[in-house]
Protein backbone atom coordinates (compact mmCIF):
# COMPACT_ATOMS: atom_id res chain seq x y z
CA UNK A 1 -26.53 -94.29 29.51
CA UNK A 2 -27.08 -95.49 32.94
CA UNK A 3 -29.89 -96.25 34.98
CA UNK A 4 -30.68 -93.46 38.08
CA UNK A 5 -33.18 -94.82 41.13
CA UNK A 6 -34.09 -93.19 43.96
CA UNK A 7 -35.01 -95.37 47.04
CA UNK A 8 -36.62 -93.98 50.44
CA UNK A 9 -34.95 -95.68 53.09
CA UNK A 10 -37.78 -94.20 55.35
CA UNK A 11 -39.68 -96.84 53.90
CA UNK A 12 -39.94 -99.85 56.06
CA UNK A 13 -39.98 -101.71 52.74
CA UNK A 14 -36.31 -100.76 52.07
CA UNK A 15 -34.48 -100.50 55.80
CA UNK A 16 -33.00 -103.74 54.92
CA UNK A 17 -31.72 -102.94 51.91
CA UNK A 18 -30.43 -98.97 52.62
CA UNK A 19 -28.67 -100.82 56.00
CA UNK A 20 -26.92 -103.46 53.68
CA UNK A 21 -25.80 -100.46 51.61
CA UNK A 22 -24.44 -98.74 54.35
CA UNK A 23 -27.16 -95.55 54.12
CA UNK A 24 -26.65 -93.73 57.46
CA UNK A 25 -27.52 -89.88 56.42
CA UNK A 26 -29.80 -88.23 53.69
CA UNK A 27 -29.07 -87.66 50.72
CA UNK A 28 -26.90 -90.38 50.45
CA UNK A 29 -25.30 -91.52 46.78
CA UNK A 30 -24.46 -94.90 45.56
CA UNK A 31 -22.86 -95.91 42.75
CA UNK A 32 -23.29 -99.48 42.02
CA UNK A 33 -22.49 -101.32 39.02
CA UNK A 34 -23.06 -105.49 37.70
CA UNK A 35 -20.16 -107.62 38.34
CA UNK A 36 -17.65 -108.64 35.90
CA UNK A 37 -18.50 -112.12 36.54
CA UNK A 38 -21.73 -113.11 35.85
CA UNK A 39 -24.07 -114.20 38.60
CA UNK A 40 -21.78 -111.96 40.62
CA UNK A 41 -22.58 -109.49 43.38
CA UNK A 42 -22.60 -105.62 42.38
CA UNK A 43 -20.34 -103.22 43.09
CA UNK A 44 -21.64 -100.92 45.42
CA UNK A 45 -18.93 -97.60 45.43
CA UNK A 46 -19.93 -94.23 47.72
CA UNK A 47 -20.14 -91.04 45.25
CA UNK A 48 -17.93 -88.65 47.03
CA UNK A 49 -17.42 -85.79 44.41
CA UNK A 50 -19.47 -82.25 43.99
CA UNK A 51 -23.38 -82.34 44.40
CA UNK A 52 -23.52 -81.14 40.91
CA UNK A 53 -25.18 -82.69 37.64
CA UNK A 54 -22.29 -82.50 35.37
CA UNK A 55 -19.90 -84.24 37.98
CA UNK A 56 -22.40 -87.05 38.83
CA UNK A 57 -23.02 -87.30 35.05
CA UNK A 58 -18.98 -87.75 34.62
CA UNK A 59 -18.75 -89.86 37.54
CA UNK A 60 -21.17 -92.64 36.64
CA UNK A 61 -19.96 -92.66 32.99
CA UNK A 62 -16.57 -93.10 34.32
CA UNK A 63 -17.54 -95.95 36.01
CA UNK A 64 -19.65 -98.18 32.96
CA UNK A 65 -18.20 -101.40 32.14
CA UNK A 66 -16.65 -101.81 29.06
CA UNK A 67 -17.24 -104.53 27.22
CA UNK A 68 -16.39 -103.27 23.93
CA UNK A 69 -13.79 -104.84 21.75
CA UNK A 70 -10.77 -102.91 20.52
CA UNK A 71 -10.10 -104.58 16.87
CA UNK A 72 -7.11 -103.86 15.15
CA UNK A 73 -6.48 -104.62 11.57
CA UNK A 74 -4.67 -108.08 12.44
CA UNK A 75 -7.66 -108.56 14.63
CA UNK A 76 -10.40 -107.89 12.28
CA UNK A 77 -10.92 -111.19 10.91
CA UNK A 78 -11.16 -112.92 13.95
CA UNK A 79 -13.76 -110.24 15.23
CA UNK A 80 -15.55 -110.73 11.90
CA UNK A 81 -16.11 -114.54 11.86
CA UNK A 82 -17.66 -114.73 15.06
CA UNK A 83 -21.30 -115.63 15.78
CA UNK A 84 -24.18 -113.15 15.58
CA UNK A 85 -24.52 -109.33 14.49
CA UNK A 86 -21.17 -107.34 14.73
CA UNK A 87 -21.12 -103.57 15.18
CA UNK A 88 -18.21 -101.31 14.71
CA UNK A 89 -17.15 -97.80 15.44
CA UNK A 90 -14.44 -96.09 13.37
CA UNK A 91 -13.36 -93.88 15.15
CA UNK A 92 -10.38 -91.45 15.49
CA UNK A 93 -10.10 -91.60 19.30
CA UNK A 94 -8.66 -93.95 21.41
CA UNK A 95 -10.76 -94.25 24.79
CA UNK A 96 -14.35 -95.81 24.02
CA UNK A 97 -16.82 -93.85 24.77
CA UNK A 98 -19.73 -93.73 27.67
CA UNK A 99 -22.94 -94.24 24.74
CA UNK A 100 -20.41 -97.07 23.15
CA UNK A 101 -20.32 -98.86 26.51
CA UNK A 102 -23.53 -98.74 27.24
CA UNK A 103 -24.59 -99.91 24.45
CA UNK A 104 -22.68 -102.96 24.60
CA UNK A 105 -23.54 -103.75 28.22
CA UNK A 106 -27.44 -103.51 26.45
CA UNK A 107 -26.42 -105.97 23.84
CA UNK A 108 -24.13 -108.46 25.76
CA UNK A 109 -24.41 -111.77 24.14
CA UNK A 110 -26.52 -110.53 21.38
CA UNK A 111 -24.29 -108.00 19.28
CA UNK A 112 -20.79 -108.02 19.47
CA UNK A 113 -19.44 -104.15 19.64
CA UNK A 114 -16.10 -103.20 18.56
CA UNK A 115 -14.10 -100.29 18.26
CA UNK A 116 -11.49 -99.65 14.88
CA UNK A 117 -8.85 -96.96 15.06
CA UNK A 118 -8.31 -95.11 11.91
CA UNK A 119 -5.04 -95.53 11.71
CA UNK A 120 -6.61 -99.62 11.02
CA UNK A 121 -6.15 -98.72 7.75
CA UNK A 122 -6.66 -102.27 6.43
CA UNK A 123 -9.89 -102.46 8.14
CA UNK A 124 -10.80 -98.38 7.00
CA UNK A 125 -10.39 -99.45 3.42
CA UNK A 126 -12.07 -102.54 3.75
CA UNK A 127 -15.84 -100.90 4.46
CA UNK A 128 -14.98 -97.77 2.42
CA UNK A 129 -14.68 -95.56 5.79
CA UNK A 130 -14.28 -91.90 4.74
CA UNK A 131 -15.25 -90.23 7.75
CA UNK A 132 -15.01 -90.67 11.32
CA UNK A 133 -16.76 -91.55 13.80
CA UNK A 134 -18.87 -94.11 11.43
CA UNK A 135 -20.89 -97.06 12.84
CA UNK A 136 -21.17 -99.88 10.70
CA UNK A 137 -23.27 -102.61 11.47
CA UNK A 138 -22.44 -106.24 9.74
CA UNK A 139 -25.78 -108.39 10.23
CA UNK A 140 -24.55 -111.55 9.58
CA UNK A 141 -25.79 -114.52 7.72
CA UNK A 142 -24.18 -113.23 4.72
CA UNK A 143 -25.42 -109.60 4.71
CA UNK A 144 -24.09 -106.64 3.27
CA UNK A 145 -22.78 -104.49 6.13
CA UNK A 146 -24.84 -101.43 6.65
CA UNK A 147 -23.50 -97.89 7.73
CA UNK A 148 -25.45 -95.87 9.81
CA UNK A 149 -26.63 -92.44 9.28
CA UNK A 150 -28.41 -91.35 12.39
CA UNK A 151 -27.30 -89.12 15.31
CA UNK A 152 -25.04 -90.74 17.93
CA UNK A 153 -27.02 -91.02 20.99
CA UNK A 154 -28.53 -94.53 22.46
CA UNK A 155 -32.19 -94.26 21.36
CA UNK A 156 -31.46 -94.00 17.69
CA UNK A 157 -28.23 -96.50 17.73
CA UNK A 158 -31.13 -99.04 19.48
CA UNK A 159 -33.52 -98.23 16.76
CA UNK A 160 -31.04 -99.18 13.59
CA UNK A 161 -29.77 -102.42 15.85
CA UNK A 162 -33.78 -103.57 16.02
CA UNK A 163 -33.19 -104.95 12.32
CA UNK A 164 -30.72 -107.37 14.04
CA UNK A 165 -31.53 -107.73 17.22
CA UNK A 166 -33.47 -106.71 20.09
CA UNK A 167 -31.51 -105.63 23.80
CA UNK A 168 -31.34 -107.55 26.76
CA UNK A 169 -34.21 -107.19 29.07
CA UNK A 170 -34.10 -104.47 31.62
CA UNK A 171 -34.19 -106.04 34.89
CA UNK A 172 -35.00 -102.94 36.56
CA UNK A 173 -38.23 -102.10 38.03
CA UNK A 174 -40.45 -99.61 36.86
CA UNK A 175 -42.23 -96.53 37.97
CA UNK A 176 -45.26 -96.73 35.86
CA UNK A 177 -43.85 -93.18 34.46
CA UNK A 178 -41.84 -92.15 30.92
């Protein structure tokens, strides 16, 4: 859901960059996030909570933009006549998921991701929603709407969105491993 990097401010290569950070002990954690303005400078925050995987895990979730759009029924219109591939989560919660975030952060600009309440019942009964969560995807150019059937994690969601679209490019280096 979010990228991890580890940078060795040892390194000569990457003084300037741990000092601009303000790295001054080992291990030190960073969480740093894209600005909500675009061309903006990051968010750098200092993770302060337990050394533990489950509350760095919660932490960095907690902290994903959200660019998804909450679409009520007397919104759905609106939502639908927009440009480009649309994809929808029916859901019965009302906070928007970590996966659901990411997911739009990969396909900014590309796919617009929204979020339905079932208690949208005009919007339910309009793409026969029986069960929830359900993510329906509505290609565009006159498509049918398709529902997906897969398990909810980000590979698989990317896999069914490659029929519309492809993600934005990762800007972030690589370390020649998978």
């Amino acid at each position: 859901l979010a990228k991890v990097a580890a940078i060795d401010c040892d390194d000569d290569a990457n003084k300037q960059l741990c000092g601009s950070m303000g790295v001054q002990g080992f291990p030190t954690l960073k969480i740093v996030r894209p600005s909500k303005k675009a061309g903006g400078r990051p968010i750098v925050e200092d993770y302060q909570g337990a050394r533990t995987a489950g509350a760095i895990t919660e932490a960095v979730a907690s902290k994903i933009n959200n660019h998804v759009i909450r679409v009520a029924d007397k919104d759905l219109d609106g939502f639908l006549e927009g440009e480009g591939p649309k994809l929808l989560l029916f859901t019965e919660k009302g906070t928007t998921s970590a996966l659901l975030r990411s997911v739009a952060i990969d396909y900014l600009d590309v796919v617009s991701v929204g979020q339905v309440r079932n208690k949208e019942k005009a919007a339910v009964d309009k793409f026969g929603i029986e069960k929830f969560p359900t993510l329906v995807l509505i290609p565009g150019a006159g498509k049918d709407p398709v529902t997906y059937d897969g398990e909810l994690n980000k590979k698989d969601i990317a896999a069914f969105l490659s029929q519309v679209a492809q993600p934005n490019p990762d800007p972030a280096p690589g370390n020649g491993k998978d």
